[in-house]
N, C-alpha and C. Protein backbone atom coordinates (compact mmCIF):
# COMPACT_ATOMS: atom_id res chain seq x y z
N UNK A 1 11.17 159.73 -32.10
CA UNK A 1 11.28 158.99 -33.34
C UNK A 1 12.41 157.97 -33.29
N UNK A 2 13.62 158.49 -32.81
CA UNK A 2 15.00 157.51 -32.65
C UNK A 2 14.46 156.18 -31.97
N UNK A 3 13.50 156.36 -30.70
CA UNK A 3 13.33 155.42 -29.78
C UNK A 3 12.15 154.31 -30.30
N UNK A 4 11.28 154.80 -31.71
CA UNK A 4 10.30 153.91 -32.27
C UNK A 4 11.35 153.42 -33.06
N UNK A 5 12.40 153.86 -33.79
CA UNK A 5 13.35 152.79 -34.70
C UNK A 5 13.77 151.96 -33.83
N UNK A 6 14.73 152.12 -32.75
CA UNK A 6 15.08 151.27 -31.81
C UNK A 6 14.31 150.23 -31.48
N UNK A 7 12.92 150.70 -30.69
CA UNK A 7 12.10 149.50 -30.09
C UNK A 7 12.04 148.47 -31.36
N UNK A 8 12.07 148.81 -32.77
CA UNK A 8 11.12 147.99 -33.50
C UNK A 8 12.42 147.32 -34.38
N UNK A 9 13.54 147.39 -33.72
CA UNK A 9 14.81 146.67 -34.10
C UNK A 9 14.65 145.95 -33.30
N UNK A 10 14.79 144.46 -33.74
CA UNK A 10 14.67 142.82 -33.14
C UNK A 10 16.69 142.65 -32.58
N UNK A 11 17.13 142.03 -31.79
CA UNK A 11 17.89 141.35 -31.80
C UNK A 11 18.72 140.70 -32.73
N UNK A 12 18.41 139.97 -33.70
CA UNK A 12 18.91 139.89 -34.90
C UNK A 12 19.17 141.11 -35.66
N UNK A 13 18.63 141.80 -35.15
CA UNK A 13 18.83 142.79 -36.64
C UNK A 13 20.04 143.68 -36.00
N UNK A 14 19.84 144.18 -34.77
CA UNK A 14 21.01 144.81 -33.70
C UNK A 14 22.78 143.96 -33.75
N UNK A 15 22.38 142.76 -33.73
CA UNK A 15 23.42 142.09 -33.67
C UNK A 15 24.02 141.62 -34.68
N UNK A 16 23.05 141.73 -36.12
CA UNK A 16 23.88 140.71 -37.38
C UNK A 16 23.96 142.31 -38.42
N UNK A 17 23.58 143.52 -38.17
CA UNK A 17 23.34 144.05 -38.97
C UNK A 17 24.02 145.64 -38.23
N UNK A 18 22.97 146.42 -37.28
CA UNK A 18 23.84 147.52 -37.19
C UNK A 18 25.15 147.82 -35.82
N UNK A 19 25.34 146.61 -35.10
CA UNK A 19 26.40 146.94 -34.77
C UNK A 19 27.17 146.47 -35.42
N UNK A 20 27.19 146.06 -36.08
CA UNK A 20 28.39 145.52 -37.27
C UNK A 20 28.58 146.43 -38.53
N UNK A 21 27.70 147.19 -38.58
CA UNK A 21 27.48 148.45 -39.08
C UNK A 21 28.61 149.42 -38.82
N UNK A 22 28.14 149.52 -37.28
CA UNK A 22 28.79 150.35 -36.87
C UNK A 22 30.50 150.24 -36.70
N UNK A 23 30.62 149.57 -35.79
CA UNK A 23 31.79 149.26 -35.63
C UNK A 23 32.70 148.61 -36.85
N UNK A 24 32.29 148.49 -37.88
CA UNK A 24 32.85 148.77 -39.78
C UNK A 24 33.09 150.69 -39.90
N UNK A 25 31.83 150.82 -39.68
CA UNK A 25 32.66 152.76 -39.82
C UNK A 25 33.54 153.16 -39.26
N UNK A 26 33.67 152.71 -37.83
CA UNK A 26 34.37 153.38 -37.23
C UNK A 26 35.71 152.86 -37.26
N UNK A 27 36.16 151.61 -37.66
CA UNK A 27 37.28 151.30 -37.60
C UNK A 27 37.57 151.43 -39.17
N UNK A 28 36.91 151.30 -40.07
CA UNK A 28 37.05 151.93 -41.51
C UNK A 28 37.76 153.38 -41.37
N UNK A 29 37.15 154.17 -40.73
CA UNK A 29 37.40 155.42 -40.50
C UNK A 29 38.74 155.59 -40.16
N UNK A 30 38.80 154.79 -39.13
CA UNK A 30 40.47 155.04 -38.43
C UNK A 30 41.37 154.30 -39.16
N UNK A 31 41.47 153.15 -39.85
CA UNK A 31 41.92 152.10 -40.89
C UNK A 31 42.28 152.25 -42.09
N UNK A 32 41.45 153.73 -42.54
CA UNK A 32 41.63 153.70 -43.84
C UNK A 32 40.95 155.60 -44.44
N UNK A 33 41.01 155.81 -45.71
CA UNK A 33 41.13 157.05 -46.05
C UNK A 33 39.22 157.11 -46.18
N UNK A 34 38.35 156.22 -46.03
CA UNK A 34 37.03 156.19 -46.20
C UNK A 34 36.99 156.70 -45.32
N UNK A 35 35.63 157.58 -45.19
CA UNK A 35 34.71 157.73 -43.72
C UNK A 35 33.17 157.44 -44.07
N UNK A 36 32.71 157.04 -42.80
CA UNK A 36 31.70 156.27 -43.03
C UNK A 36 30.58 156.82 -42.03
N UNK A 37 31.13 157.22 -40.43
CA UNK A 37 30.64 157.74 -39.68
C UNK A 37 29.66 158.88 -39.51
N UNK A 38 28.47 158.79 -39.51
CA UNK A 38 27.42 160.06 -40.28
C UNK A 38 27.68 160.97 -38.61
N UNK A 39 27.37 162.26 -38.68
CA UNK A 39 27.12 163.20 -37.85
C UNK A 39 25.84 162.76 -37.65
N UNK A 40 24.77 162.96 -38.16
CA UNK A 40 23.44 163.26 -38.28
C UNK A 40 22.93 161.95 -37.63
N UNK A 41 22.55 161.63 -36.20
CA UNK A 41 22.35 160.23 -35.69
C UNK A 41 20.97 159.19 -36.56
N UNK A 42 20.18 159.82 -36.91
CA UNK A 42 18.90 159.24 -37.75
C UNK A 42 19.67 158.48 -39.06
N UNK A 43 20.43 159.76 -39.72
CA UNK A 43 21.07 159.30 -40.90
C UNK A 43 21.93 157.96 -40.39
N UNK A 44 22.67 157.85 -39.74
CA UNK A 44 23.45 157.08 -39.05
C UNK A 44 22.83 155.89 -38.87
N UNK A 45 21.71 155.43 -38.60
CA UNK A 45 21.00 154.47 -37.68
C UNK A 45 20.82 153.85 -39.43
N UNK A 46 20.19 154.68 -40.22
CA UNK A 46 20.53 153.92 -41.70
C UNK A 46 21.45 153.56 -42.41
N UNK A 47 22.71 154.47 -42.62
CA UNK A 47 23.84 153.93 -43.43
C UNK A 47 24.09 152.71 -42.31
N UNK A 48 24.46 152.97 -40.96
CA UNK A 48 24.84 151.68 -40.26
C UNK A 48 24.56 150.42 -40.85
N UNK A 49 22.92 150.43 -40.72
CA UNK A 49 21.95 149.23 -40.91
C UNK A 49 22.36 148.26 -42.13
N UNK A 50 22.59 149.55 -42.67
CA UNK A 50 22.59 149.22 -44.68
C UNK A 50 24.03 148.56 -44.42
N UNK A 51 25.00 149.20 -44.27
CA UNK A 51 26.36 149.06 -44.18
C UNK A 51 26.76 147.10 -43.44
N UNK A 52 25.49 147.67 -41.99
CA UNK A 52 25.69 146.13 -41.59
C UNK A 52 25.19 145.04 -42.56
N UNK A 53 23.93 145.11 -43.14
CA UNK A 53 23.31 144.36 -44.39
C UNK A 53 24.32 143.87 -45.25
N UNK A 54 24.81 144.62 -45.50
CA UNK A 54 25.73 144.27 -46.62
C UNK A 54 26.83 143.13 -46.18
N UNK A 55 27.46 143.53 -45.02
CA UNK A 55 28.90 142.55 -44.29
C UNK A 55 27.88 141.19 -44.28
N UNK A 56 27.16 141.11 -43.54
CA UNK A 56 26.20 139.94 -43.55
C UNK A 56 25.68 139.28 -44.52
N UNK A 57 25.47 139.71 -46.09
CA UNK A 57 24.82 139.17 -46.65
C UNK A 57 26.69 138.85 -47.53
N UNK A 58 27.75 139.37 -47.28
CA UNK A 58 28.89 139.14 -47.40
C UNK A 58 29.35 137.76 -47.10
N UNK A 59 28.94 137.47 -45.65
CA UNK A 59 29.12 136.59 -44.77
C UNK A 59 28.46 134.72 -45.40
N UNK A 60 27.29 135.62 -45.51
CA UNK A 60 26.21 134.21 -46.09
C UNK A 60 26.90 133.92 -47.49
N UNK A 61 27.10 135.19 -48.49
CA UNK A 61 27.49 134.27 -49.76
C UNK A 61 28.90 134.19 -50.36
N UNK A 62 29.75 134.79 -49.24
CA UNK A 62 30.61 134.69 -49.93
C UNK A 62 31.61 133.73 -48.68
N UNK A 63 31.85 134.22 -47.28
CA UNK A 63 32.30 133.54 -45.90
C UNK A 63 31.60 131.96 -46.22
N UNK A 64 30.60 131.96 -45.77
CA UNK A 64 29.66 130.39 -45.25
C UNK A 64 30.41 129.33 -46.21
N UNK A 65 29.83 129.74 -48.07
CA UNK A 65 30.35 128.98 -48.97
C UNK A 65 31.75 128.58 -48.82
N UNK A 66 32.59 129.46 -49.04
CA UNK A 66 34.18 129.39 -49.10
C UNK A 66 34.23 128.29 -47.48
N UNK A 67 33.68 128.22 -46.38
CA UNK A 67 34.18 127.74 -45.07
C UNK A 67 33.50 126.44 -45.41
N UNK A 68 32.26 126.02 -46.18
CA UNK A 68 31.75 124.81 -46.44
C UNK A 68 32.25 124.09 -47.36
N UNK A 69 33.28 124.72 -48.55
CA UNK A 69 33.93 124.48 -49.39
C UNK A 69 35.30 123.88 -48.81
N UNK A 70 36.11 124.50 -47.90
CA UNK A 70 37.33 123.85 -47.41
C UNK A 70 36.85 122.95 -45.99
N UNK A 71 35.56 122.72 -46.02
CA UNK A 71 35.25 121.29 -45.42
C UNK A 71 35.69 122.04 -43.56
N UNK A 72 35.30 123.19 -43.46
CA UNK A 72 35.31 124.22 -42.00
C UNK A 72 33.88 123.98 -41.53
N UNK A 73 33.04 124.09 -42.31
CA UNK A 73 31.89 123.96 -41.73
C UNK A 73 31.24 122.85 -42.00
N UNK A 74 30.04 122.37 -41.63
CA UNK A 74 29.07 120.83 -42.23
C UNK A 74 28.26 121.24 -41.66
N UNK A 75 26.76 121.28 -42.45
CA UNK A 75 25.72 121.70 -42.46
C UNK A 75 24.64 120.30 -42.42
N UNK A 76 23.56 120.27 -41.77
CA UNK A 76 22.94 119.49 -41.80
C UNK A 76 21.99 119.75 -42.74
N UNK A 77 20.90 118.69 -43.12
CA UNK A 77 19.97 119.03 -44.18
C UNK A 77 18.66 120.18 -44.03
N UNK A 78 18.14 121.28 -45.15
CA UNK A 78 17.38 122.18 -44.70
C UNK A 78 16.11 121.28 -44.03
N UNK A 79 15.60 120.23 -44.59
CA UNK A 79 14.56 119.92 -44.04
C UNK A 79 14.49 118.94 -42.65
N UNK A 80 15.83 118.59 -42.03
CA UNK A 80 16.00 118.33 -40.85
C UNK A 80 15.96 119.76 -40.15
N UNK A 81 17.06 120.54 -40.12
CA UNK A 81 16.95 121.69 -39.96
C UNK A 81 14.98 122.36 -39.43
N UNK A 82 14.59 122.64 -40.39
CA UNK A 82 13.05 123.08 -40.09
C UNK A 82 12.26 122.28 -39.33
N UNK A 83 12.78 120.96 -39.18
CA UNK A 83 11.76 120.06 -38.31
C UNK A 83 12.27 120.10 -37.34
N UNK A 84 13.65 120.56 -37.13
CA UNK A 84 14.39 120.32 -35.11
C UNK A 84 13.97 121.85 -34.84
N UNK A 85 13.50 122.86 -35.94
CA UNK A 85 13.27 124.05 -35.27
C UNK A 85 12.04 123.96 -34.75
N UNK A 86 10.93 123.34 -35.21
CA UNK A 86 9.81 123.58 -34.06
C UNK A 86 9.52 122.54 -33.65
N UNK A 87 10.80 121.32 -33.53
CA UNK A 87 10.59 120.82 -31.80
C UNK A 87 11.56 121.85 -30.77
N UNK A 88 12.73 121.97 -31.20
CA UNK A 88 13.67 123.03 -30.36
C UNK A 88 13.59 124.62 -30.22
N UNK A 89 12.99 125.06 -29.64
CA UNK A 89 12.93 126.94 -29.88
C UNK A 89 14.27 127.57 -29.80
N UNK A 90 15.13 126.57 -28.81
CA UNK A 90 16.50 126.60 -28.72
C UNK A 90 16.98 127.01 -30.13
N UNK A 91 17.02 126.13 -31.00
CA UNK A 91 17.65 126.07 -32.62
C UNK A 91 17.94 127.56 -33.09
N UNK A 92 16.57 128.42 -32.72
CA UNK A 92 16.50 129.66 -33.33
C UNK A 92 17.47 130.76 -32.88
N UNK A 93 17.69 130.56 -31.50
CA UNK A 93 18.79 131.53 -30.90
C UNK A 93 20.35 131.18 -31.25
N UNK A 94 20.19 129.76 -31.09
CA UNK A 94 21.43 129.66 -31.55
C UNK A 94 22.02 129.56 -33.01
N UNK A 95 21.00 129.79 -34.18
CA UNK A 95 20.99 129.92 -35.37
C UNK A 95 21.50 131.17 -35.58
N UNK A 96 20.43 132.31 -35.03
CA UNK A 96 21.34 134.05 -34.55
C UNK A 96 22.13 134.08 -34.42
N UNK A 97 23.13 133.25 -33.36
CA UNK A 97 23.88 133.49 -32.53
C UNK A 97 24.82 133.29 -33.72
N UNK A 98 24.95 131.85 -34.44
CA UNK A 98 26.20 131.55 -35.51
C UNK A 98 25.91 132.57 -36.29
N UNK A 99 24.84 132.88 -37.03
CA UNK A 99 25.50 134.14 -37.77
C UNK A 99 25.68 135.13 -37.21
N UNK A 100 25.69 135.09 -36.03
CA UNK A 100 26.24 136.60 -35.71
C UNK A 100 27.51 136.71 -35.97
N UNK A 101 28.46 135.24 -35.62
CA UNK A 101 29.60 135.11 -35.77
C UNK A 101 30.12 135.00 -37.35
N UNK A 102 29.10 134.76 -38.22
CA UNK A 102 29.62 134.81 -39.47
C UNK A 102 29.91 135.96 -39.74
N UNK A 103 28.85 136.79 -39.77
CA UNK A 103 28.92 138.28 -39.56
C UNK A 103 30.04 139.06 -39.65
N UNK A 104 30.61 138.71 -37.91
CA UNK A 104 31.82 139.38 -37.40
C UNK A 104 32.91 139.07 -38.31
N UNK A 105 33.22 137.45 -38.74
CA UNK A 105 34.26 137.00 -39.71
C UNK A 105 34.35 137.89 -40.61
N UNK A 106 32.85 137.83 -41.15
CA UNK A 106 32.75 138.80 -42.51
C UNK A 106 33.52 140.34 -42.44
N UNK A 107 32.84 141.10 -41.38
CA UNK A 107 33.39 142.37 -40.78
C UNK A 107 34.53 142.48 -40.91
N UNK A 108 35.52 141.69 -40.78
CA UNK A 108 36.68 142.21 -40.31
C UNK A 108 37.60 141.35 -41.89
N UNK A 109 37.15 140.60 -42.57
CA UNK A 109 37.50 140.34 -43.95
C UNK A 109 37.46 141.24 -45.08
N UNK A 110 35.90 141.96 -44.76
CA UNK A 110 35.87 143.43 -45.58
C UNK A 110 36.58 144.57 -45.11
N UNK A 111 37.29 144.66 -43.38
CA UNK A 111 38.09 145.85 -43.40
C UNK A 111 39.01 145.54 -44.11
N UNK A 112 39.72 144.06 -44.00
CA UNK A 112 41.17 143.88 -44.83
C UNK A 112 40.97 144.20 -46.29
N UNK A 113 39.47 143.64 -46.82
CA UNK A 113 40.07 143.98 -48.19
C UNK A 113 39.45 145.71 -48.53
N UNK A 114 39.08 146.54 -47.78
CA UNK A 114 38.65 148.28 -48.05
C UNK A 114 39.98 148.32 -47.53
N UNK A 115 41.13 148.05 -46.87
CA UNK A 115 42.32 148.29 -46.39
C UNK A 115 43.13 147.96 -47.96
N UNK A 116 43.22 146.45 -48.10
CA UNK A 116 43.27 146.47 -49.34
C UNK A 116 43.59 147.26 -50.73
N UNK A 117 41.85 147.56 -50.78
CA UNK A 117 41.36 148.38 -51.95
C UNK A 117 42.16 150.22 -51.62
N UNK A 118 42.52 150.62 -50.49
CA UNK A 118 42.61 151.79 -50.08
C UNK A 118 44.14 151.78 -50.31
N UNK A 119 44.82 150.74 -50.69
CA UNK A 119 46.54 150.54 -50.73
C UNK A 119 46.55 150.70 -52.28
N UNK A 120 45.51 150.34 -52.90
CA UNK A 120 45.75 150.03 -54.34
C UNK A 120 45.43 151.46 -55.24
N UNK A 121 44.54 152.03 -54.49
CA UNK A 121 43.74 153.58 -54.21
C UNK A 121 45.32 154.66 -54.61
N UNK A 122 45.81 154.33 -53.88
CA UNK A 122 47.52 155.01 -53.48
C UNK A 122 48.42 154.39 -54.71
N UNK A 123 48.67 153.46 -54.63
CA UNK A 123 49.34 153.48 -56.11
C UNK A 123 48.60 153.58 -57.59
N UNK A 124 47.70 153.29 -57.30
CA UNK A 124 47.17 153.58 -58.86
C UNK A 124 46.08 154.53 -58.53
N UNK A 125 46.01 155.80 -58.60
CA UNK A 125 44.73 157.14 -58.08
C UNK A 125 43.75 156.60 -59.04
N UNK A 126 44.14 156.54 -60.25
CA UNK A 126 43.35 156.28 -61.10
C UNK A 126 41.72 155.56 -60.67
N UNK A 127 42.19 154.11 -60.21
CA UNK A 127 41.15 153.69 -59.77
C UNK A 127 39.98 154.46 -58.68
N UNK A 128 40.56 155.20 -58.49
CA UNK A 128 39.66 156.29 -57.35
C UNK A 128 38.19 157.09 -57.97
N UNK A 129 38.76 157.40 -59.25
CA UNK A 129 37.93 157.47 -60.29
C UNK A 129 36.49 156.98 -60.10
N UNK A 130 36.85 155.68 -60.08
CA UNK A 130 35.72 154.54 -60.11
C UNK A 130 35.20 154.34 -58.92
N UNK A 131 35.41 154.55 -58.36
CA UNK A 131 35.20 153.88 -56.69
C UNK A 131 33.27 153.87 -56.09
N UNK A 132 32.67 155.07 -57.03
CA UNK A 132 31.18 154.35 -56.88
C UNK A 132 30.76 153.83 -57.73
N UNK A 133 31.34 153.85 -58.87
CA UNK A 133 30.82 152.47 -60.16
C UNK A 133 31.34 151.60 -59.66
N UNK A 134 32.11 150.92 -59.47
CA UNK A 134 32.87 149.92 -58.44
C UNK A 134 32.08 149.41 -57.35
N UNK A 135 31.41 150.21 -56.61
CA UNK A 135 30.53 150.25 -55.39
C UNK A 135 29.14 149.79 -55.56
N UNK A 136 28.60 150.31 -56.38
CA UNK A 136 27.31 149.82 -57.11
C UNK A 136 27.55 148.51 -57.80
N UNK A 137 28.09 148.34 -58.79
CA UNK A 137 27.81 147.12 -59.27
C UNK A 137 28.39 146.19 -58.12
N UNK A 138 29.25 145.95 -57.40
CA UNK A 138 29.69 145.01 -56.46
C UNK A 138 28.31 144.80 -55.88
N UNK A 139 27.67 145.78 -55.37
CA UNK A 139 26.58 146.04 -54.49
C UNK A 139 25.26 145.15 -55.29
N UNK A 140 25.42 145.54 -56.45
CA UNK A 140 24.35 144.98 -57.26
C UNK A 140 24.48 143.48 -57.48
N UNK A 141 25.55 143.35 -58.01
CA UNK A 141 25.78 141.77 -58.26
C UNK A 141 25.36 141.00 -56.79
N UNK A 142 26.06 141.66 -55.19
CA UNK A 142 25.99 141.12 -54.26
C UNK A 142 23.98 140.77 -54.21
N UNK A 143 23.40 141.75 -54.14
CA UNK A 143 22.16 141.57 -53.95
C UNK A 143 21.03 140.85 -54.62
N UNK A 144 22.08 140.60 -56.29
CA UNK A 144 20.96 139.71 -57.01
C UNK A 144 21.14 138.16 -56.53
N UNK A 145 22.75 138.11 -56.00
CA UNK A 145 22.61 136.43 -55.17
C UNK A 145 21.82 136.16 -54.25
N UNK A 146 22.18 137.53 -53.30
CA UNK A 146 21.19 137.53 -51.76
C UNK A 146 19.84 136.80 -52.18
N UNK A 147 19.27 137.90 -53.05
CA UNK A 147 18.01 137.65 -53.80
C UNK A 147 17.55 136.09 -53.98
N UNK A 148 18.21 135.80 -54.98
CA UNK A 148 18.18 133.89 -55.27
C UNK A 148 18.36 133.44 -54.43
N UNK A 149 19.62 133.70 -53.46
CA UNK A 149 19.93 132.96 -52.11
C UNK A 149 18.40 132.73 -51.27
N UNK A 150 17.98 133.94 -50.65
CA UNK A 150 17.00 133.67 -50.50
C UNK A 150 15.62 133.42 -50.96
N UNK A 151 15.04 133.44 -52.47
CA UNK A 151 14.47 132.82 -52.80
C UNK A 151 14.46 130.59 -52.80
N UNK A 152 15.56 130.59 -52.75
CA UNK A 152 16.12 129.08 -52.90
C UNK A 152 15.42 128.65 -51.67
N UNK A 153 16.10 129.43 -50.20
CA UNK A 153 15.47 128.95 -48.78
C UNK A 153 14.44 128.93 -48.61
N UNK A 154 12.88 130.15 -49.09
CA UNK A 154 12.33 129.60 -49.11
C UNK A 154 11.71 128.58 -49.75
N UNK A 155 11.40 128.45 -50.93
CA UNK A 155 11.09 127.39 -51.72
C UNK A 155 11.74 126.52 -50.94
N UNK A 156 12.93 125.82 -50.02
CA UNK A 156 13.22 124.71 -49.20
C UNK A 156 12.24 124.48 -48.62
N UNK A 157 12.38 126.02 -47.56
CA UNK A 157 11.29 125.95 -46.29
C UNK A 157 10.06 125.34 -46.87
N UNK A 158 9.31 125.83 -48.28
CA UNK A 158 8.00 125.09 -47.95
C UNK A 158 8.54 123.98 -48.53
N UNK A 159 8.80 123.48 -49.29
CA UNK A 159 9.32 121.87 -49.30
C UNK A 159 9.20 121.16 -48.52
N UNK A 160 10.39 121.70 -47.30
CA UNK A 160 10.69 121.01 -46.03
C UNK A 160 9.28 121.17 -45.27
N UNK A 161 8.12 121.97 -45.56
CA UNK A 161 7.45 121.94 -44.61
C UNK A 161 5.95 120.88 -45.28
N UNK A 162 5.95 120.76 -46.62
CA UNK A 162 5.19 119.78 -47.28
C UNK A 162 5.58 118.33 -46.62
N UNK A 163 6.55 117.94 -47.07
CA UNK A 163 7.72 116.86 -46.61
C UNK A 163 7.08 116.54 -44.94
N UNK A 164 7.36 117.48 -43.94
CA UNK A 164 6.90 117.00 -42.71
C UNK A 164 5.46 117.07 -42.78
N UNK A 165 4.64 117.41 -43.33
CA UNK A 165 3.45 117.29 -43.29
C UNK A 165 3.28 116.08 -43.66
N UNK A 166 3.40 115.83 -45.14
CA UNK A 166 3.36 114.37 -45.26
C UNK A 166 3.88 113.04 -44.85
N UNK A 167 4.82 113.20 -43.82
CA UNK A 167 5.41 112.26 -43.06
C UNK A 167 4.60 112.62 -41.84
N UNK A 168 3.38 113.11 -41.00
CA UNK A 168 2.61 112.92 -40.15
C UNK A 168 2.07 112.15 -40.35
């Protein structure tokens, strides 16, 4: 069963999602009073996944913006974008490849601030209280952007893909 989850994990998903997963638990773990690290390897292969999901979709709306905002990054247009992807197959790996690196940024921005949150944990217990109402709605709010976020791209994509049609 482990080895049908595996096979049917793409590259992208290994690289932007559960080793970034992973290596968030485990240095969470050692970093801070959380543990994250499941015994149970099946269980594991999910919180990872989820865990990586999250840094990543971290990365896209909260990293990308803030780095396009202080003028770090420059983005070309989505519908250039979709038309150099299927002349270039190239585009696509190396599209992976940058977010993989957003990713990692992200990763290690959320240990500082669960490092952070785990300092503030200590002087005020109180807040400890909260810490999965806290968790959920962060979680929630994060996913209704994801959501729009990606609703927006596609509605581009077919745009961008009307657009080159009609410029044939």
């Amino acid at each position: 069963m482990i080895k049908e989850i595996i096979d049917k994990i793409t590259s992208y998903n290994l690289f932007n999602y559960l080793l970034p997963g992973i290596l968030f638990a485990i240095i969470a773990s050692e970093f801070t009073r959380f543990r994250f690290v499941q015994e149970d390897i099946i269980i594991g292969v999910f919180v990872y996944y989820f865990i990586g999901l999250v840094i990543s979709r971290f990365g896209s709306l909260v990293i990308e913006p803030l780095l396009k905002k202080v003028s770090y990054l420059k983005f070309t247009s989505y519908s250039d974008f979709v038309f150099a992807l299927k002349e270039d197959s190239e585009i696509k790996v190396l599209s992976e490849e940058n977010n993989m690196y957003r990713t990692f940024c992200s990763l290690f921005i959320l240990l500082l601030l669960l490092k952070l949150y785990n300092t503030i944990g200590f002087k005020f217990p109180v807040i400890n209280t909260y810490n999965l109402y806290i968790l959920i709605i962060l979680l929630l709010i994060m996913f209704l952007c994801a959501y729009q976020k990606q609703t927006k791209y596609i509605t581009n994509r077919v745009n961008a893909n009307k657009k080159i049609k009609l410029n044939l």
